[in-house]
Protein backbone atom coordinates (compact mmCIF):
# COMPACT_ATOMS: atom_id res chain seq x y z
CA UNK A 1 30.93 21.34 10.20
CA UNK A 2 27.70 19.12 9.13
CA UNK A 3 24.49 19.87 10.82
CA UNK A 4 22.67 16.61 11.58
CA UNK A 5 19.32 16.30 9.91
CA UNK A 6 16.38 18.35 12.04
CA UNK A 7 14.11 15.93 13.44
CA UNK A 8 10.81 15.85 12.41
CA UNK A 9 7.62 17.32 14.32
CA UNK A 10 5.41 14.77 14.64
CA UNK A 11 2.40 15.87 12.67
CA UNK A 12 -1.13 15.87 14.62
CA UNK A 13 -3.36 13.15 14.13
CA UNK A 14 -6.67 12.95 15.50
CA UNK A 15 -6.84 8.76 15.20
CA UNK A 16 -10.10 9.07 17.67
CA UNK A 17 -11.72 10.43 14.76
CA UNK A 18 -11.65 7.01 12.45
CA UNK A 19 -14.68 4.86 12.63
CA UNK A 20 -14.86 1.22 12.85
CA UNK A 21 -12.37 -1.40 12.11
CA UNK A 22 -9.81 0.97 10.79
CA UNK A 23 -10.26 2.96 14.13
CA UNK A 24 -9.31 0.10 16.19
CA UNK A 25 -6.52 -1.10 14.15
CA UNK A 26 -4.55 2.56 13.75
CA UNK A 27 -5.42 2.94 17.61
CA UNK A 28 -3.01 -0.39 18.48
CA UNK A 29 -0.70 0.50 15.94
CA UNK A 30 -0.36 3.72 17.97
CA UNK A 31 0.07 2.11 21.19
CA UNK A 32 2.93 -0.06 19.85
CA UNK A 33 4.23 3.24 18.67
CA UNK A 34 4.07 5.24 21.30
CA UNK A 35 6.93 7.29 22.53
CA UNK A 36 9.27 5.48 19.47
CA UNK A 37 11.56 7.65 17.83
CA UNK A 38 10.45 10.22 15.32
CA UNK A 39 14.09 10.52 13.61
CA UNK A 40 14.60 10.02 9.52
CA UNK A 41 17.93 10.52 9.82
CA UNK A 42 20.18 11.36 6.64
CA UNK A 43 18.57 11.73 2.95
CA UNK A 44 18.32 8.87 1.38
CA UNK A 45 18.55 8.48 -2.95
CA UNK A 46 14.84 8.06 -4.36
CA UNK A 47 15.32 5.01 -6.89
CA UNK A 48 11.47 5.00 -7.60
CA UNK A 49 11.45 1.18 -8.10
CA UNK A 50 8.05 0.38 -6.92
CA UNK A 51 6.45 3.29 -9.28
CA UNK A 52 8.57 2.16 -12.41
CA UNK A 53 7.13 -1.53 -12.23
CA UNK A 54 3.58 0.42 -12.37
CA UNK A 55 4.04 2.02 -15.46
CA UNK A 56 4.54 -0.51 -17.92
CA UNK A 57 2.17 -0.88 -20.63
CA UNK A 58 -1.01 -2.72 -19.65
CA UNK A 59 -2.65 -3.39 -16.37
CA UNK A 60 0.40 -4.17 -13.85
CA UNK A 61 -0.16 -6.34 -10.55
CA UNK A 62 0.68 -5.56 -7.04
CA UNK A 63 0.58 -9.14 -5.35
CA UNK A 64 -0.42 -9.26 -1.97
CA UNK A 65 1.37 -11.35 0.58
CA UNK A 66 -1.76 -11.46 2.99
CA UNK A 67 -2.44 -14.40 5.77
CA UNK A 68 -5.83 -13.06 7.46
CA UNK A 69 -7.80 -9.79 7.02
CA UNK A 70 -10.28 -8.42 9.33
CA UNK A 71 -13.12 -9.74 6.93
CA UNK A 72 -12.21 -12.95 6.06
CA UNK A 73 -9.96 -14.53 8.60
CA UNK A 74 -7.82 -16.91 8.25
CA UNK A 75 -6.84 -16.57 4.56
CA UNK A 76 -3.81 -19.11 4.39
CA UNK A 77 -0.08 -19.68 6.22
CA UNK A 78 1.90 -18.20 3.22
CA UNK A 79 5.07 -19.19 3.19
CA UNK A 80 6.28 -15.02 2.20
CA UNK A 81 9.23 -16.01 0.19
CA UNK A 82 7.27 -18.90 -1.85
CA UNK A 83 4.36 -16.72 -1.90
CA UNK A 84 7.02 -14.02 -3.70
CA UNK A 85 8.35 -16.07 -5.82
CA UNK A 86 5.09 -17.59 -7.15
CA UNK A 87 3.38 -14.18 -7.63
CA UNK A 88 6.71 -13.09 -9.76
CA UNK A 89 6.46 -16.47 -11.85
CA UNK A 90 2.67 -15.44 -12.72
CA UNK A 91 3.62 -12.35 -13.87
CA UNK A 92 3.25 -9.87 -10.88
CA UNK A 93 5.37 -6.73 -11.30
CA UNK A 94 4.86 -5.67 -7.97
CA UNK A 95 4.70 -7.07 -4.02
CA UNK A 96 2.60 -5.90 -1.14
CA UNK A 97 3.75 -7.84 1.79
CA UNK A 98 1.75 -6.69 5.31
CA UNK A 99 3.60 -6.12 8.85
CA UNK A 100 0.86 -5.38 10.82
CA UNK A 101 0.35 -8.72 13.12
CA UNK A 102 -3.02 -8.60 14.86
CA UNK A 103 -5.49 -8.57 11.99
CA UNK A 104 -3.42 -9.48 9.27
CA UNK A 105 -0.52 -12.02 10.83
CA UNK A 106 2.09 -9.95 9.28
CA UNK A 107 5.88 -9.57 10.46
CA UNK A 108 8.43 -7.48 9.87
CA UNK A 109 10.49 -10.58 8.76
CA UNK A 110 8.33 -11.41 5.97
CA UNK A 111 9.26 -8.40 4.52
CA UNK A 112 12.88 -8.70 5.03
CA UNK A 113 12.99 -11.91 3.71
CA UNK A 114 10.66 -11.08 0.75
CA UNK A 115 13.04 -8.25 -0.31
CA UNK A 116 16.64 -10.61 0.17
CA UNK A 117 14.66 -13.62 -2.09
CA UNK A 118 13.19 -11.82 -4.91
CA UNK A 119 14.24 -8.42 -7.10
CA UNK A 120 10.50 -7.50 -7.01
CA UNK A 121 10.13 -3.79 -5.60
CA UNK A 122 7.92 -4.31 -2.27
CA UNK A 123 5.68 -2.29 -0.71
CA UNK A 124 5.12 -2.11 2.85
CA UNK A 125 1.49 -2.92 3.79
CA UNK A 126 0.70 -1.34 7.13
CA UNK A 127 -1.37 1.28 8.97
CA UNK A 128 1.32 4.31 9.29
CA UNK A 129 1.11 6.62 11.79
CA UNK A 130 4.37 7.50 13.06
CA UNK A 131 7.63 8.57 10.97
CA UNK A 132 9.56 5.51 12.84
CA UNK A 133 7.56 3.10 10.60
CA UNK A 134 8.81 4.48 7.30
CA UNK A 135 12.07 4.59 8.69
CA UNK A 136 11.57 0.81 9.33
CA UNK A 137 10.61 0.29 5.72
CA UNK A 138 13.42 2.02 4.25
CA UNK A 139 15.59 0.25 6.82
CA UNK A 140 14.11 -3.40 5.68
CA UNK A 141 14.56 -2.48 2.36
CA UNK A 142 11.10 -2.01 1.17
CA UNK A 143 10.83 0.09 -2.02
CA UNK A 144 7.48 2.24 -1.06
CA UNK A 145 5.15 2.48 2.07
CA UNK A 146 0.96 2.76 2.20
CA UNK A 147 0.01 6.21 3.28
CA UNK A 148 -3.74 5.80 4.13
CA UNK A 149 -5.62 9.74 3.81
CA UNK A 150 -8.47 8.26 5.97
CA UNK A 151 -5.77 8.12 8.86
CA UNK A 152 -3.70 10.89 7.85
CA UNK A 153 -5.92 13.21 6.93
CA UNK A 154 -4.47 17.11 6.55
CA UNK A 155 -1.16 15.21 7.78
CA UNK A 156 -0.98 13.21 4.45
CA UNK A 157 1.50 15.52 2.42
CA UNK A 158 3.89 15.83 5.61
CA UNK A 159 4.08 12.18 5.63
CA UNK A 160 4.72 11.78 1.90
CA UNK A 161 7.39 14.12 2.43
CA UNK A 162 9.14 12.14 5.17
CA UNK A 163 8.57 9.21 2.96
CA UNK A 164 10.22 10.61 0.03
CA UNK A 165 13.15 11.58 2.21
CA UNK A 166 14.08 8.24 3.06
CA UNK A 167 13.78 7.22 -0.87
CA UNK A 168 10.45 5.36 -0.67
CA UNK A 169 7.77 5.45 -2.77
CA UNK A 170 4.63 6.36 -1.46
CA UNK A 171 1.03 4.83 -2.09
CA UNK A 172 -1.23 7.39 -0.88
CA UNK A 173 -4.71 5.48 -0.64
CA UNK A 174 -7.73 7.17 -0.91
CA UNK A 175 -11.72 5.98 -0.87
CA UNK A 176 -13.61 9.42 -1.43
CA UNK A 177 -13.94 12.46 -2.56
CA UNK A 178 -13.03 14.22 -0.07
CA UNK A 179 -9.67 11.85 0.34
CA UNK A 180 -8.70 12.41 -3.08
CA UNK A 181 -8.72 16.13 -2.88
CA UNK A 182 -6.10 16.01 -0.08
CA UNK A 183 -4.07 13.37 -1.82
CA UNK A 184 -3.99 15.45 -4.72
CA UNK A 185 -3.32 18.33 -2.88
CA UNK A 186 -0.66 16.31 -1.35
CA UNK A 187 1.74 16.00 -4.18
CA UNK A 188 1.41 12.31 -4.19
CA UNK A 189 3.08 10.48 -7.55
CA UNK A 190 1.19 7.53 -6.68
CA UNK A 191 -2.66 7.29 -5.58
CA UNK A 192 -4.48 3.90 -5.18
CA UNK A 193 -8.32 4.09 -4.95
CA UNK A 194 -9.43 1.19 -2.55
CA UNK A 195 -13.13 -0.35 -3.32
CA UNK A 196 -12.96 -1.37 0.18
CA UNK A 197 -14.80 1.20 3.24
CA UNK A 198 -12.10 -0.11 5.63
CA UNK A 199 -14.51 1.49 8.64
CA UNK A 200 -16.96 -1.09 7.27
CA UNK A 201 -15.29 -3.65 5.37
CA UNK A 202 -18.15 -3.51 2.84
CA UNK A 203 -16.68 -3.02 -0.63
CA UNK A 204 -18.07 -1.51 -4.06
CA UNK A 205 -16.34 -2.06 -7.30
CA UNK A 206 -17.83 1.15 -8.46
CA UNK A 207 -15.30 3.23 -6.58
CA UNK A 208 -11.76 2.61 -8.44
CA UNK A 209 -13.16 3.55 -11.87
CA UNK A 210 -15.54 6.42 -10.52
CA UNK A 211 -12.55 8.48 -8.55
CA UNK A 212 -9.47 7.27 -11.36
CA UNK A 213 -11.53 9.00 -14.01
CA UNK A 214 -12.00 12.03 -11.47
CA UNK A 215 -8.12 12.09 -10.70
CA UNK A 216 -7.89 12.08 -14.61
CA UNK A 217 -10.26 14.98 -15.07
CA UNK A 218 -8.46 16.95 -12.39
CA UNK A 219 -5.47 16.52 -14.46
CA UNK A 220 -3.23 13.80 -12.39
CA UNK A 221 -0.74 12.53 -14.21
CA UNK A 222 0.87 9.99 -11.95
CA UNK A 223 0.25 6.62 -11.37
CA UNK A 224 -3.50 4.82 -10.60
CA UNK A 225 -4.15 1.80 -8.79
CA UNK A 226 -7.31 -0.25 -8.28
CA UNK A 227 -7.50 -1.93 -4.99
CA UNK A 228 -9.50 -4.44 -2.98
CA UNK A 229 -12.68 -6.81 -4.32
CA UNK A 230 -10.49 -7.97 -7.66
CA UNK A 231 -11.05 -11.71 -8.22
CA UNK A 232 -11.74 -12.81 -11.82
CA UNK A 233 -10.63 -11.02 -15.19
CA UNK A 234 -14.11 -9.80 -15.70
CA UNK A 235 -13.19 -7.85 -12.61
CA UNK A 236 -10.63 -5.94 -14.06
CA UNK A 237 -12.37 -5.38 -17.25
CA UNK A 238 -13.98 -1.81 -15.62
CA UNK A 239 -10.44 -0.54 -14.81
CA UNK A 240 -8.67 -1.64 -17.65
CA UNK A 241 -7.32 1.19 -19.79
CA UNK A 242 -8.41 3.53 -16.54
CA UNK A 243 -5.83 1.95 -13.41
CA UNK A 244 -2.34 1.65 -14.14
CA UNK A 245 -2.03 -1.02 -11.62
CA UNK A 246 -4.63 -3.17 -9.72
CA UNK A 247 -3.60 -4.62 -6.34
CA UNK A 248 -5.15 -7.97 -5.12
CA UNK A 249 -4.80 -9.77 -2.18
CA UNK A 250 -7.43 -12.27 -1.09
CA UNK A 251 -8.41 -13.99 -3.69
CA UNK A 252 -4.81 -14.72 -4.49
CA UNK A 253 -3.24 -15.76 -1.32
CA UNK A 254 -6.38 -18.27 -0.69
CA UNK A 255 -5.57 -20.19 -4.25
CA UNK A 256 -4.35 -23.23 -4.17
CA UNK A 257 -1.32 -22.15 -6.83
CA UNK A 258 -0.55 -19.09 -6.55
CA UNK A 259 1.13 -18.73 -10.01
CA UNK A 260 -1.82 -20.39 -11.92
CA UNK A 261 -4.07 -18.15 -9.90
CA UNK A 262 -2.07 -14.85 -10.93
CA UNK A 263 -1.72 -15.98 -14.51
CA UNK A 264 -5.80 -16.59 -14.87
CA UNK A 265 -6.30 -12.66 -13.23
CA UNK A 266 -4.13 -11.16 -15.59
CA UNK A 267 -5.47 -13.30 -18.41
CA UNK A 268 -7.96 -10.59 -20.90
């Protein structure tokens, strides 16, 4: 007789501990989570899709699907699937595409209908902090999930395990030190380094290329990604030959064509 999967403790996290912005934002996505179910159900098959597209040779783009932000607004009303398909005709090998609807006018549906319109791998963009949301991502057919370390803190490697289980790829997003011990520690295949203090807002291009040469040093072997504050080529001249990916969101979804606009970033 098969025994069903166990269902997973919910791992402690002390969300009245983040600062700022980022406090406010995990606290609603808590609320809408409250009392959801915790259940992974079955093993799914890891096809690694979304950490594949990152390792090509070169600097590789994650294109952001992004409406408003905190900082800015407003950005633009992206059409998701034209915003897809536009990023993939300038050259984007990977899609971020945000669910979360209060700051960033996200939707679920945008990244259903991202995933059934274009074979890029997609990542959900989103504040996790309950297993039901990587369930959902696996379920909408999302090929990897964010997994912030300033929200998860000690809880990070539990949820990259849960993640894994369900066959997504995991980008485990770290700003410090401190946050890139644990996702180290973590087991993580996949770290991005935002230049943005989401308690803030404020960013620092410094940050990618200090704590990518750190994860180096420390001997990571995985996959690097620059993220946040990336506009112009020159940009991406500090993390070129350090990141293995860069993801931008802003400055892209606010061009005016969106494929011109991803061919001049990429341009050297």
């Amino acid at each position: 007789m098969t025994r069903p999967p166990p269902e997973p403790s919910l791992p402690p996290l002390n969300l009245s501990a983040v600062p700022g912005v980022l406090g406010r934002i995990v606290s609603e996505r808590a609320a809408d989570y409250d009392g959801a179910d915790p259940a992974l159900g079955p093993v799914r098959p890891a096809a690694r899709r979304f950490e594949a597209a990152l390792q090509s040779p070169g600097l590789s783009l994650i294109a952001e699907i992004k409406r408003a932000s905190p900082s800015q607004g407003a950005i633009a009303p992206l059409d998701p699937v034209d915003a897809a398909q536009a990023y993939r005709q300038g050259g984007a090998a990977a899609l971020s595409v945000l669910t979360e609807p209060r700051h960033f006018d996200g939707h679920p549906d945008f990244l259903r209908a991202v995933v059934g319109a274009v074979d890029l791998p997609a990542l959900r963009k989103d504040f996790v902090i309950h297993p039901a949301m990587l369930r959902e991502a696996a379920d909408w057919g999302a090929s990897a999930a964010l997994l912030m370390v300033s929200v998860l803190g000690e809880a990070t490697a539990a949820y990259l395990e849960m993640a894994h289980h369900l066959g997504l790829d995991a980008l485990v997003e770290v700003h410090s030190d401190s946050e890139l011990d644990l996702a180290l520690e973590s087991g993580a295949r996949i770290i991005g380094v935002n230049n943005r203090d989401l308690t803030t807002l404020h960013i620092d291009l410094d940050v990618s290329p200090r704590l990518i040469r750190r994860a180096r040093e420390a001997g990571f072997g995985g996959v690097l990604v620059a993220e946040s504050g990336y506009r112009t080529p020159a940009d991406l001249a500090q993390v070129r030959g350090l990141a293995d990916a860069v993801l931008v969101g802003s400055s892209l979804a606010g061009s005016a064509d969106l494929a011109q606009a991803t061919r001049d970033l990429l341009r050297e």
